[in-house]
PDB file of N, CA and C in Angstrom:
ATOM      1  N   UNK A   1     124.330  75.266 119.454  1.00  0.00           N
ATOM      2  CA  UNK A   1     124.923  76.480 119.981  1.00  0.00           C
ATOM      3  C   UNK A   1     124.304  77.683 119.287  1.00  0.00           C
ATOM      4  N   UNK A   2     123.992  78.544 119.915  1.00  0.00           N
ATOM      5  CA  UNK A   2     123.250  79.914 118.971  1.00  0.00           C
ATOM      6  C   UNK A   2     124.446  80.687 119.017  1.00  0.00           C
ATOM      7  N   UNK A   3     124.083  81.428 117.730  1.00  0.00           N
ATOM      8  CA  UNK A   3     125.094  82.229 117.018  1.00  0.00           C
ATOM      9  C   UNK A   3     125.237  83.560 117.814  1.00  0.00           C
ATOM     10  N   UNK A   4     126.048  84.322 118.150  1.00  0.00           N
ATOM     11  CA  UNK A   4     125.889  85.431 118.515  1.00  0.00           C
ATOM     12  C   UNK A   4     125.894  86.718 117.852  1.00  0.00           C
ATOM     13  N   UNK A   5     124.992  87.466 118.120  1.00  0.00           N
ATOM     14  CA  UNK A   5     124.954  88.349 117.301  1.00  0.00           C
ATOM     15  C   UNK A   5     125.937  89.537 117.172  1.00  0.00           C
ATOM     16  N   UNK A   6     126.400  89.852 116.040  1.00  0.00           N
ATOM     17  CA  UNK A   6     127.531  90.822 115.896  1.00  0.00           C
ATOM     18  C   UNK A   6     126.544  92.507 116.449  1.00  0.00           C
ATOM     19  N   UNK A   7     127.528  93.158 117.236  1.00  0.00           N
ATOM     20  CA  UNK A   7     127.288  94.530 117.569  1.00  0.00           C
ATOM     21  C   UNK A   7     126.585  95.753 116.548  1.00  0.00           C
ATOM     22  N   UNK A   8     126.992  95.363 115.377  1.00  0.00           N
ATOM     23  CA  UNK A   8     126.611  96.016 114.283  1.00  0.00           C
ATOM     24  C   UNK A   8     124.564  95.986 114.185  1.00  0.00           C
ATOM     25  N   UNK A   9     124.383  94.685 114.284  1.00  0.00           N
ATOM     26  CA  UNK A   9     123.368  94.139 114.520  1.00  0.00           C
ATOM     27  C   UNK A   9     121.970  94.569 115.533  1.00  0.00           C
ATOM     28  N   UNK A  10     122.797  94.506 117.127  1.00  0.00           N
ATOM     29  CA  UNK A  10     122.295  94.459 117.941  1.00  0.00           C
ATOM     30  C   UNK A  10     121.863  95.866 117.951  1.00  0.00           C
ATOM     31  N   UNK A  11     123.489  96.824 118.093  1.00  0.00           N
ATOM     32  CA  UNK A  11     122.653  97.926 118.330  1.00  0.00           C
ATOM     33  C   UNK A  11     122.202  98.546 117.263  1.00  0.00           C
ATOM     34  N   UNK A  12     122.051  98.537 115.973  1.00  0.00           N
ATOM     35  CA  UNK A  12     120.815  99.181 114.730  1.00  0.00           C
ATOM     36  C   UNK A  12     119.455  98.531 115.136  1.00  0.00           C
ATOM     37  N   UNK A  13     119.407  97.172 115.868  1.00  0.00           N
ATOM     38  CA  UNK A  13     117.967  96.695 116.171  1.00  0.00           C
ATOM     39  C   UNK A  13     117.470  97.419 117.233  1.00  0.00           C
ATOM     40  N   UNK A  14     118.242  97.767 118.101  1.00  0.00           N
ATOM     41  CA  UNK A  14     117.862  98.364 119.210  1.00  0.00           C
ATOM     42  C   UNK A  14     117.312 100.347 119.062  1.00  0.00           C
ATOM     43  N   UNK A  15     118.217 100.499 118.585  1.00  0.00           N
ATOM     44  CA  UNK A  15     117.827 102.088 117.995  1.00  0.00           C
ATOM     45  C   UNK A  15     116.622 102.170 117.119  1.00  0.00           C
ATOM     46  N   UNK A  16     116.358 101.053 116.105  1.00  0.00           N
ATOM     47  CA  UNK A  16     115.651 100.948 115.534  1.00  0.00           C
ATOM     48  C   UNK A  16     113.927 100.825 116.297  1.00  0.00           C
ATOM     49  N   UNK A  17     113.917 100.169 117.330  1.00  0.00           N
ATOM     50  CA  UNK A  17     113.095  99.485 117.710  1.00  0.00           C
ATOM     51  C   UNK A  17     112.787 101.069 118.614  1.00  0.00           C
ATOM     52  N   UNK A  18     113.966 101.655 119.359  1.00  0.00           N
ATOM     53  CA  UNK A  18     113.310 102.980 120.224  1.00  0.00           C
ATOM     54  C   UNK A  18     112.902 104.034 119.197  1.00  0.00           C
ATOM     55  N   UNK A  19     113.438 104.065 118.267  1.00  0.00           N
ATOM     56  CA  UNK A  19     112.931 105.647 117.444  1.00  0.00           C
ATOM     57  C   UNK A  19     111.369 104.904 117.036  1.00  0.00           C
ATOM     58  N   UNK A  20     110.600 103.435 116.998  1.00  0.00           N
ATOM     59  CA  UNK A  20     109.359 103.290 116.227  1.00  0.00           C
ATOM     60  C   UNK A  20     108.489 103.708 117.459  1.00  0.00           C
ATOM     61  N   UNK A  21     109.426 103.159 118.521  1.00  0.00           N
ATOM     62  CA  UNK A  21     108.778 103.496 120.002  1.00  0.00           C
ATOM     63  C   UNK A  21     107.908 105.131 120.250  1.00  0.00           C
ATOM     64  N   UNK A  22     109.371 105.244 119.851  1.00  0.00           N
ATOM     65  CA  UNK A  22     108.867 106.951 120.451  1.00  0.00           C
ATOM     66  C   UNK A  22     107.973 107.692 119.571  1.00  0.00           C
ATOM     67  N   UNK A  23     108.395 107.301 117.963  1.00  0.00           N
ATOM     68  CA  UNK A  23     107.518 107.605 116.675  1.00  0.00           C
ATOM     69  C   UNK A  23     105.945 107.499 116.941  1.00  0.00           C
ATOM     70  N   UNK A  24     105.644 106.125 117.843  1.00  0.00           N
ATOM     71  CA  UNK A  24     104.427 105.801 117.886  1.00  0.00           C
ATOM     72  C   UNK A  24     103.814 106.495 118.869  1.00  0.00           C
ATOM     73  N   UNK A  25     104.367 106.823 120.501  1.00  0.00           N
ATOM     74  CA  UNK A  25     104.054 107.327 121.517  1.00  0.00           C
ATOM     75  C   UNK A  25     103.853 109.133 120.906  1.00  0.00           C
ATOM     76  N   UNK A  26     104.748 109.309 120.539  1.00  0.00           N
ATOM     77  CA  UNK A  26     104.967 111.097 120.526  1.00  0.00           C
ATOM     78  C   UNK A  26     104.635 111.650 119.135  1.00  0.00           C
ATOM     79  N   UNK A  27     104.914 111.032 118.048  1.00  0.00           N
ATOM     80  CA  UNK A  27     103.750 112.042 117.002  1.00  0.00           C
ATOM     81  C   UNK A  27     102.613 111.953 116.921  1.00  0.00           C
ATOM     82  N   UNK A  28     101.743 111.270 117.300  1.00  0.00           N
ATOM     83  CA  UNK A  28     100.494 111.132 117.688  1.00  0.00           C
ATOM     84  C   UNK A  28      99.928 112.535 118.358  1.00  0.00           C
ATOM     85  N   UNK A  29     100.691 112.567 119.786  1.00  0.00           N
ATOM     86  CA  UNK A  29     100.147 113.900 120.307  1.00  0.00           C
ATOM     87  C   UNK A  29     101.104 115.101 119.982  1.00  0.00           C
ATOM     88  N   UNK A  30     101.927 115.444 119.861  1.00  0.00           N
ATOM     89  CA  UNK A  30     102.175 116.558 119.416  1.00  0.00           C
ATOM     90  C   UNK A  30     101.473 117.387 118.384  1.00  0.00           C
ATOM     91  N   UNK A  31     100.981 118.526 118.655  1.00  0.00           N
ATOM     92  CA  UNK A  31     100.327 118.794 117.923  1.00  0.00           C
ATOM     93  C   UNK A  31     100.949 120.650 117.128  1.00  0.00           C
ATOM     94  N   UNK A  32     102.138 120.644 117.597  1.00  0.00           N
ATOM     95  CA  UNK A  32     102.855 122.011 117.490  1.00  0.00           C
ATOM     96  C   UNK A  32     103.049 122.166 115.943  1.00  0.00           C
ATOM     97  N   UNK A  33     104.012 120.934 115.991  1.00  0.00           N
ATOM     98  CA  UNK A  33     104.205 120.772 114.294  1.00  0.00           C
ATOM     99  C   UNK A  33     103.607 119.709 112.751  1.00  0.00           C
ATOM    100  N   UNK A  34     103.618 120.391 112.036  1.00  0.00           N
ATOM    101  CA  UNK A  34     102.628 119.899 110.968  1.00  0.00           C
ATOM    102  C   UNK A  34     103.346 118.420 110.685  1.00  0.00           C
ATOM    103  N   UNK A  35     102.452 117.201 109.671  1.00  0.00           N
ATOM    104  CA  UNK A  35     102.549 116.494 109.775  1.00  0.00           C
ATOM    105  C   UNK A  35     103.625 115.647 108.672  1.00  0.00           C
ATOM    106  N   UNK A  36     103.932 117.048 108.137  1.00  0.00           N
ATOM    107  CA  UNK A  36     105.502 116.360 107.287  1.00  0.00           C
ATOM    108  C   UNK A  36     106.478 116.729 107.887  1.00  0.00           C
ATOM    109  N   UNK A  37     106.470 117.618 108.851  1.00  0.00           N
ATOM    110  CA  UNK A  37     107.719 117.744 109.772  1.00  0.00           C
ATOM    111  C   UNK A  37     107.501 116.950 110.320  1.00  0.00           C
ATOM    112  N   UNK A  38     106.582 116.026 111.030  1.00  0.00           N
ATOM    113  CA  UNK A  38     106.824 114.746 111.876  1.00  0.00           C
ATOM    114  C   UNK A  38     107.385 113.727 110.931  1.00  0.00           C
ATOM    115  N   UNK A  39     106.922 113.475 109.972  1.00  0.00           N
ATOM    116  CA  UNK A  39     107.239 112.514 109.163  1.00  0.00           C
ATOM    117  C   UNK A  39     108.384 111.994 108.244  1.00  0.00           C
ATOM    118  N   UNK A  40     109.302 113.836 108.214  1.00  0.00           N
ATOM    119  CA  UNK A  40     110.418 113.976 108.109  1.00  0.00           C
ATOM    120  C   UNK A  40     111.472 113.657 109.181  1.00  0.00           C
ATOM    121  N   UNK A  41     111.183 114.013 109.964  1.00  0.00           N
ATOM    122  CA  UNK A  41     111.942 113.834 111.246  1.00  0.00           C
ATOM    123  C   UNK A  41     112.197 112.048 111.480  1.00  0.00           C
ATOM    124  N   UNK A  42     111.161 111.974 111.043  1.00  0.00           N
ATOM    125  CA  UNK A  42     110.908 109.980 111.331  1.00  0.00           C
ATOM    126  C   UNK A  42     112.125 109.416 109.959  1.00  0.00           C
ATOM    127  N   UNK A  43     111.549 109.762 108.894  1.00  0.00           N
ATOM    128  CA  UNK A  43     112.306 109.042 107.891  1.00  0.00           C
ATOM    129  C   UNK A  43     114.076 109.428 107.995  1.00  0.00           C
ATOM    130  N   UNK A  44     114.454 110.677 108.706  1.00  0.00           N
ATOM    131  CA  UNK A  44     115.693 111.215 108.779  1.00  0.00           C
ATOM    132  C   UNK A  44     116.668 110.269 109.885  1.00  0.00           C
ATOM    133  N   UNK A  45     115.642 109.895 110.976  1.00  0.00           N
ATOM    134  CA  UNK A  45     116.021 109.190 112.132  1.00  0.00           C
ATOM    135  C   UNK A  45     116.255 107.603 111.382  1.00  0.00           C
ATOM    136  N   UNK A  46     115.500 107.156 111.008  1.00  0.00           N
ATOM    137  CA  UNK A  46     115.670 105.755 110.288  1.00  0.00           C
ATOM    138  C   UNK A  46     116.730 105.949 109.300  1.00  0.00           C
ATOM    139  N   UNK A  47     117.033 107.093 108.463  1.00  0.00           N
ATOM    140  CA  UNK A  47     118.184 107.108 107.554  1.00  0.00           C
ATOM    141  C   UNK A  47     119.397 107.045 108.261  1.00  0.00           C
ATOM    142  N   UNK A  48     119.648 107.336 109.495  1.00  0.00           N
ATOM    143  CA  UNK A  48     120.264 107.579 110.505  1.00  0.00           C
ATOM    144  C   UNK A  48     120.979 106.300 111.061  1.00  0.00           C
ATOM    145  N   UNK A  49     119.584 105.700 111.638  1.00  0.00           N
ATOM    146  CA  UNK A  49     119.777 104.210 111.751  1.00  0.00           C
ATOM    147  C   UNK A  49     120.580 103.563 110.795  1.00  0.00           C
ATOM    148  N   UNK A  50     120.092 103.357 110.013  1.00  0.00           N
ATOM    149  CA  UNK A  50     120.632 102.693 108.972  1.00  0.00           C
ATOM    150  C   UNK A  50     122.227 103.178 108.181  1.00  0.00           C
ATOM    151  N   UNK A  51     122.387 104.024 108.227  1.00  0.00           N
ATOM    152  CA  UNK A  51     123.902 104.966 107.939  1.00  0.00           C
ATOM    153  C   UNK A  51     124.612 104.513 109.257  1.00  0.00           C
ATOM    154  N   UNK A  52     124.165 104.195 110.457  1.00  0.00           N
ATOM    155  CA  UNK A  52     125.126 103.492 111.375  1.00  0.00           C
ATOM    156  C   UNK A  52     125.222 102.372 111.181  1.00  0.00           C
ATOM    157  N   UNK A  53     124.118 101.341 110.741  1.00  0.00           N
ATOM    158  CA  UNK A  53     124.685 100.025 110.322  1.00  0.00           C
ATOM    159  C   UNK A  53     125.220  99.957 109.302  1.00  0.00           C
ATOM    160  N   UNK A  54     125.626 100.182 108.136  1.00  0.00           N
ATOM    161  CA  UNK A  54     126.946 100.506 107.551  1.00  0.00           C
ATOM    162  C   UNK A  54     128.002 100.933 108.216  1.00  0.00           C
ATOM    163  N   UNK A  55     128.064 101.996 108.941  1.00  0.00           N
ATOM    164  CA  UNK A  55     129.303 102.582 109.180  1.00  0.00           C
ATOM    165  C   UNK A  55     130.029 101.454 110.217  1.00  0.00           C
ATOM    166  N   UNK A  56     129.071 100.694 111.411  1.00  0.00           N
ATOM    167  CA  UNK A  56     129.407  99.684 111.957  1.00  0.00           C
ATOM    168  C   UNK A  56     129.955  98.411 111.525  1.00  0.00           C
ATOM    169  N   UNK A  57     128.671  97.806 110.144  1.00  0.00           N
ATOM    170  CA  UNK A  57     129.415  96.963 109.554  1.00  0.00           C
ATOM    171  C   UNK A  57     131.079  97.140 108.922  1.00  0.00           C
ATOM    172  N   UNK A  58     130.737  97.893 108.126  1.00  0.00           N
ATOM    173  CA  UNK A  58     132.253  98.362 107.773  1.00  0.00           C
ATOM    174  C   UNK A  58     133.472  98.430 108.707  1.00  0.00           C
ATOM    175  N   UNK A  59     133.363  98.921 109.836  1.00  0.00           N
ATOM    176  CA  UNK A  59     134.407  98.715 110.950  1.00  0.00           C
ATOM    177  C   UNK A  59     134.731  97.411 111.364  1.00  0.00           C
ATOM    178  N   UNK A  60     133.805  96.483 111.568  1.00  0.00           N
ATOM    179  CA  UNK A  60     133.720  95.004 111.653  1.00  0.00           C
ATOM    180  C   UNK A  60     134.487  94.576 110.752  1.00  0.00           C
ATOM    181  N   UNK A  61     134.181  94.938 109.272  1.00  0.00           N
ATOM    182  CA  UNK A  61     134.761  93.982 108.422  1.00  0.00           C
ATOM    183  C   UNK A  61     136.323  94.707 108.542  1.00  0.00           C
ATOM    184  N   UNK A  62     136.783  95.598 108.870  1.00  0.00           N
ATOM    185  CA  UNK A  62     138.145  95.870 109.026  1.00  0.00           C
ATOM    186  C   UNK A  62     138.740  95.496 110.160  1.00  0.00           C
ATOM    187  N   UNK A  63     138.343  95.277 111.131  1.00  0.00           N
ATOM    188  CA  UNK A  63     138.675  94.220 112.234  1.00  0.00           C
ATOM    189  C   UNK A  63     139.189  93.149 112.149  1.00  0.00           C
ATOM    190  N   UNK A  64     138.116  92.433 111.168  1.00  0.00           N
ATOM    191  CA  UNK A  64     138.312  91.289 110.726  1.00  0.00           C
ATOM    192  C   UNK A  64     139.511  90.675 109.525  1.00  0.00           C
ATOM    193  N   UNK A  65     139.584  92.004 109.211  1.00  0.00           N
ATOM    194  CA  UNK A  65     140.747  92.202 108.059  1.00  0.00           C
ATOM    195  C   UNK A  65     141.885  91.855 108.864  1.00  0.00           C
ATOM    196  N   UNK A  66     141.747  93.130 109.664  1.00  0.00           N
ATOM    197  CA  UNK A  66     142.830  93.233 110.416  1.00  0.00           C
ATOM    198  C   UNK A  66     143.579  91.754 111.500  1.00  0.00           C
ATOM    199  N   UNK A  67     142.318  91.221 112.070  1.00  0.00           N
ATOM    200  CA  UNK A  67     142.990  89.859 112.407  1.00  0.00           C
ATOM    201  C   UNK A  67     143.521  89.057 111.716  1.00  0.00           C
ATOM    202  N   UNK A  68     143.135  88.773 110.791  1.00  0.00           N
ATOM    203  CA  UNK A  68     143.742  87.955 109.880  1.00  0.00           C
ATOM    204  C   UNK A  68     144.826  87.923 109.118  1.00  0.00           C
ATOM    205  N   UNK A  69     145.031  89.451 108.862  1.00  0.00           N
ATOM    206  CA  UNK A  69     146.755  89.637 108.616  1.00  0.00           C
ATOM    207  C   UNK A  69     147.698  89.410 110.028  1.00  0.00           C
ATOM    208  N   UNK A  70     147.033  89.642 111.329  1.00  0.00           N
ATOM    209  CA  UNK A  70     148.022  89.256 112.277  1.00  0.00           C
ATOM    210  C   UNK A  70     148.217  87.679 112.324  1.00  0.00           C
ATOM    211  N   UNK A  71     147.079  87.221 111.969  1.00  0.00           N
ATOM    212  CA  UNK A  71     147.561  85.607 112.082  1.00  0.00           C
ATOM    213  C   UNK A  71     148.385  84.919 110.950  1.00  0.00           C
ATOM    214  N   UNK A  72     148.517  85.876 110.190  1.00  0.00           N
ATOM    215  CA  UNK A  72     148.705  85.562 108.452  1.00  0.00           C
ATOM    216  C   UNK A  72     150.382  85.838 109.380  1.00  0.00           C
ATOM    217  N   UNK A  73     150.635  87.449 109.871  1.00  0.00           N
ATOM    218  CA  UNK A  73     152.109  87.341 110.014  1.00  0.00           C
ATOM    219  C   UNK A  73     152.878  86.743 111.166  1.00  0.00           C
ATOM    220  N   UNK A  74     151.538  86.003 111.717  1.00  0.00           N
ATOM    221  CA  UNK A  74     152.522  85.094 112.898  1.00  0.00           C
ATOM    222  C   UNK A  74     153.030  84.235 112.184  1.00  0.00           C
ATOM    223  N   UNK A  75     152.101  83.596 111.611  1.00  0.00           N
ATOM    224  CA  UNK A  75     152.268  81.739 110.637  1.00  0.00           C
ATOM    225  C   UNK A  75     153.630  82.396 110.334  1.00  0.00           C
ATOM    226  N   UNK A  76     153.519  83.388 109.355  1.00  0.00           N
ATOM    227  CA  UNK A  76     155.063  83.601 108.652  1.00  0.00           C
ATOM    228  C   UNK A  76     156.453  83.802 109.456  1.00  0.00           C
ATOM    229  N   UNK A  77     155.541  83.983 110.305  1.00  0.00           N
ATOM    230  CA  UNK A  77     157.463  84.176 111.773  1.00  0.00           C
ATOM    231  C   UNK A  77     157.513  82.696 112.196  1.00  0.00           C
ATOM    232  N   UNK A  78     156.637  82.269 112.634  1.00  0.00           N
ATOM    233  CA  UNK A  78     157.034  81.214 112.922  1.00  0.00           C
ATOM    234  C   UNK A  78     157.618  79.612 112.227  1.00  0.00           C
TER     235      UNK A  78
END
């Protein structure tokens, strides 16, 4: 059976994968702005990325918190 991948996951891979996209297509030709403003812009977007997979994971793991005290206070009612 394959595992499924948690949301946290999927979409940081996915964002991840369009900002290298576009990184690769569009600073290349732009030629307006200099090449640490491109390069800033890049590393800010990936910090970005990555500050959502935390903020995602973290919601997950309180989810998960959170189920488990509901099953914790069924057992106890019942």
């Amino acid at each position: 059976m394959r595992k499924k991948l948690k949301k946290s996951t999927w979409v940081t891979l996915a964002l991840f994968i369009y900002v290298s996209a576009m990184a690769v297509y569009f600073l290349p030709r732009n030629t307006v702005i200099g090449d640490t403003e491109k390069y800033v812009t890049l590393g800010v977007s990936y910090l970005i990325v990555a500050l959502l997979w935390f903020v995602l994971r973290k919601k997950e793991k309180f989810k998960e918190q959170r189920e488990e005290e509901m099953r914790q206070r069924k057992e106890l009612k019942q």
